[in-house]
C-alpha atoms as a PDB file:
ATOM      1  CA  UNK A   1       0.000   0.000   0.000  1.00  0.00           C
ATOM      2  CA  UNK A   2       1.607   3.185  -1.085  1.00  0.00           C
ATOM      3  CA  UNK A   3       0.449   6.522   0.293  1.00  0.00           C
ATOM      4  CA  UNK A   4       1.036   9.958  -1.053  1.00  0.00           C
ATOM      5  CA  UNK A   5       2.759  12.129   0.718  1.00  0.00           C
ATOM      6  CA  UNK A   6       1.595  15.434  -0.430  1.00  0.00           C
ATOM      7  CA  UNK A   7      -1.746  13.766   0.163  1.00  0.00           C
ATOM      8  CA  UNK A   8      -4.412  14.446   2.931  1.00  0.00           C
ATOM      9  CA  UNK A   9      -4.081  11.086   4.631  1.00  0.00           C
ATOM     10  CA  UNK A  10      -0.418  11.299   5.410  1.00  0.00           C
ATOM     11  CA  UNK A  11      -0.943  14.905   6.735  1.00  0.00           C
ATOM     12  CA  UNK A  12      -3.863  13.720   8.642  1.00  0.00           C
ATOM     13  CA  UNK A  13      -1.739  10.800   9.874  1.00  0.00           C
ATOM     14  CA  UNK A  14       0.926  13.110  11.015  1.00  0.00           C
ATOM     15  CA  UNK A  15      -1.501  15.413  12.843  1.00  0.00           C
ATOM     16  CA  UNK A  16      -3.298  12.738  14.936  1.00  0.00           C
ATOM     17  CA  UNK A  17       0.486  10.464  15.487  1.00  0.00           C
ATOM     18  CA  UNK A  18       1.794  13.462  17.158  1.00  0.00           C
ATOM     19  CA  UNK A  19      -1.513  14.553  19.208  1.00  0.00           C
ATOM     20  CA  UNK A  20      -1.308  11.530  20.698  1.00  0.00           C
ATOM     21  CA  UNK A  21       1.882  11.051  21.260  1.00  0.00           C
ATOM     22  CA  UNK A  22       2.117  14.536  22.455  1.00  0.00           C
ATOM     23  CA  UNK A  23      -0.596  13.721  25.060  1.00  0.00           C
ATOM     24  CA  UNK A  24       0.955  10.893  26.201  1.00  0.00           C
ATOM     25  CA  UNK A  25       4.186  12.432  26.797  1.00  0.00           C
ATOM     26  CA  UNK A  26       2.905  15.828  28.471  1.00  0.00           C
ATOM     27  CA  UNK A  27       0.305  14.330  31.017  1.00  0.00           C
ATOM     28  CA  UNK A  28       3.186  13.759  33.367  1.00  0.00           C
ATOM     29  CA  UNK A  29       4.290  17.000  33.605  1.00  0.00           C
ATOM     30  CA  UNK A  30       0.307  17.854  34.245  1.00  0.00           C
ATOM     31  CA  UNK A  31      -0.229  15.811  36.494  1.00  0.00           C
ATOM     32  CA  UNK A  32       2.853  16.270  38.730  1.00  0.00           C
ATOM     33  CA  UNK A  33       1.351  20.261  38.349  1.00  0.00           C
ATOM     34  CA  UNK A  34      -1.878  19.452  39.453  1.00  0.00           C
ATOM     35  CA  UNK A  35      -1.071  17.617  42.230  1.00  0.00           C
ATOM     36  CA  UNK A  36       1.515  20.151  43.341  1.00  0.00           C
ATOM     37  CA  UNK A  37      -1.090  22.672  43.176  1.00  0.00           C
ATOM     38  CA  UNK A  38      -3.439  20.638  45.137  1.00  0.00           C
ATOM     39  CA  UNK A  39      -1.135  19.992  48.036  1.00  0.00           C
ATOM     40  CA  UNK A  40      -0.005  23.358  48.264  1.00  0.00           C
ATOM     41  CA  UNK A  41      -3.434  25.179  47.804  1.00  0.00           C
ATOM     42  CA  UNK A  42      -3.845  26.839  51.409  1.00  0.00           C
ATOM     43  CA  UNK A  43      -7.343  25.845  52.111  1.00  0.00           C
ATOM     44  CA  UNK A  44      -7.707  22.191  51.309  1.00  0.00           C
ATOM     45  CA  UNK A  45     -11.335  20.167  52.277  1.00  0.00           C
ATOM     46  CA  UNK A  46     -10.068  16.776  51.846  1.00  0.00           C
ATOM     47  CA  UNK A  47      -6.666  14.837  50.397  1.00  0.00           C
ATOM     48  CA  UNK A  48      -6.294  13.746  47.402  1.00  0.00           C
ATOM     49  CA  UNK A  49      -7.844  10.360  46.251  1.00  0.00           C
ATOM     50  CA  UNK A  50      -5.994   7.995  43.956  1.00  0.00           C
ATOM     51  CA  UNK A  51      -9.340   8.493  41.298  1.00  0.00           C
ATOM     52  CA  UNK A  52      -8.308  12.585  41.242  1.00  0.00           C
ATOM     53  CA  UNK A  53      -4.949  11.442  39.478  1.00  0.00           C
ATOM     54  CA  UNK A  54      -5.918   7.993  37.741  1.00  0.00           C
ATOM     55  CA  UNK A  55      -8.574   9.667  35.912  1.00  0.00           C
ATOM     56  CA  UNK A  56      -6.713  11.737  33.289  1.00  0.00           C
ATOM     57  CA  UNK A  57      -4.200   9.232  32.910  1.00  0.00           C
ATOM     58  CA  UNK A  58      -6.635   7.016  31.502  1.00  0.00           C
ATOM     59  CA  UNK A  59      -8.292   9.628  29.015  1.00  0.00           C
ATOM     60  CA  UNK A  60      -5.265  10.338  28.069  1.00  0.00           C
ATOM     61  CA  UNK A  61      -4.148   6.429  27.196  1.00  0.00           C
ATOM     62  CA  UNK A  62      -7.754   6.010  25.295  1.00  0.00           C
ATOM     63  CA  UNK A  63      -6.572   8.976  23.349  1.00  0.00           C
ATOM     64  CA  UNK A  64      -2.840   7.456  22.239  1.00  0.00           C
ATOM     65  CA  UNK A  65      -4.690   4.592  21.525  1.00  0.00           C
ATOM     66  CA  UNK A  66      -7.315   5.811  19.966  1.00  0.00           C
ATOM     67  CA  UNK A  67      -5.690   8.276  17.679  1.00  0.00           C
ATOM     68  CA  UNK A  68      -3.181   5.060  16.825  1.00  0.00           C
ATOM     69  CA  UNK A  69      -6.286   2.862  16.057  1.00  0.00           C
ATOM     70  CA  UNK A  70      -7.347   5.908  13.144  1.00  0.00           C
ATOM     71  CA  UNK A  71      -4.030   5.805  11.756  1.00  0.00           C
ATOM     72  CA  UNK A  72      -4.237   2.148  11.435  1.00  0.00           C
ATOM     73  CA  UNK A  73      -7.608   1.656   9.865  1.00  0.00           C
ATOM     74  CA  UNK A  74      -6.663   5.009   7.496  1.00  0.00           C
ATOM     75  CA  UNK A  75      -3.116   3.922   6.542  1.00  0.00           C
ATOM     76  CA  UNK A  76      -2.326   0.472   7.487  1.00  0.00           C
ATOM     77  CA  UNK A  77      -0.054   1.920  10.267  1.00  0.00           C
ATOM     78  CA  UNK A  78      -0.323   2.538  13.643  1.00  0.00           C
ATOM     79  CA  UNK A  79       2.479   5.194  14.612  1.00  0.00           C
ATOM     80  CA  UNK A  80       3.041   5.302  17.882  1.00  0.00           C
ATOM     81  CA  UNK A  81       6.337   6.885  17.366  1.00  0.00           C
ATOM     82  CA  UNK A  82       5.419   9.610  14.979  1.00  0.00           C
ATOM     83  CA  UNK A  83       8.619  10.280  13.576  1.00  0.00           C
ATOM     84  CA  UNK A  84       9.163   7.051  12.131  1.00  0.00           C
ATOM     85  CA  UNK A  85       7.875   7.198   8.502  1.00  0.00           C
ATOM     86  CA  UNK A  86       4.774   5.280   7.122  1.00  0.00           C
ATOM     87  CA  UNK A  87       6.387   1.823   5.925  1.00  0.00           C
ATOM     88  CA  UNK A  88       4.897   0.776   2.331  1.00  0.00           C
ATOM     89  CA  UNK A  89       4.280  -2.997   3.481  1.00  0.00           C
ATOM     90  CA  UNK A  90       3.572  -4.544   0.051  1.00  0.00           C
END
């Protein structure tokens, strides 16, 4: 399967490899934010609970995955490293 490069599915495939990858990579430094902001917010009602934290971690996993499931079913390939190049696999 060959796939244009100038075409609208590669630059599609490009935009949703690195949203999700981008996602994936920058919900550490969010969360380690949040939660620093949490503890060190001067009028706190209650600690934090381990669902406050899991939560966005796994939105953020369904939305690697689910950007890499679109790539797959549009080009045959499922990026999750977005810089590698779309392999023709003939």
């Amino acid at each position: 399967m060959s796939i244009d490069k100038k075409g609208f599915r590669y630059r599609l495939s490009n935009v949703l490899a690195w949203f999700g990858f981008s996602a994936l990579i920058g919900m550490p430094f969010l969360w380690v934010a949040g939660f620093v902001a949490y503890t060190l917010s001067p009028v706190t009602y209650r600690g934090p609970s381990s669902d406050d934290f899991n939560e966005p971690l796994i939105i953020v996993l369904l939305c690697y995955l689910g950007c890499a499931l679109v790539n797959y079913l549009m080009v045959g390939s499922p990026r999750l490293l977005p810089w590698r190049d779309i392999e023709d696999q003939e």
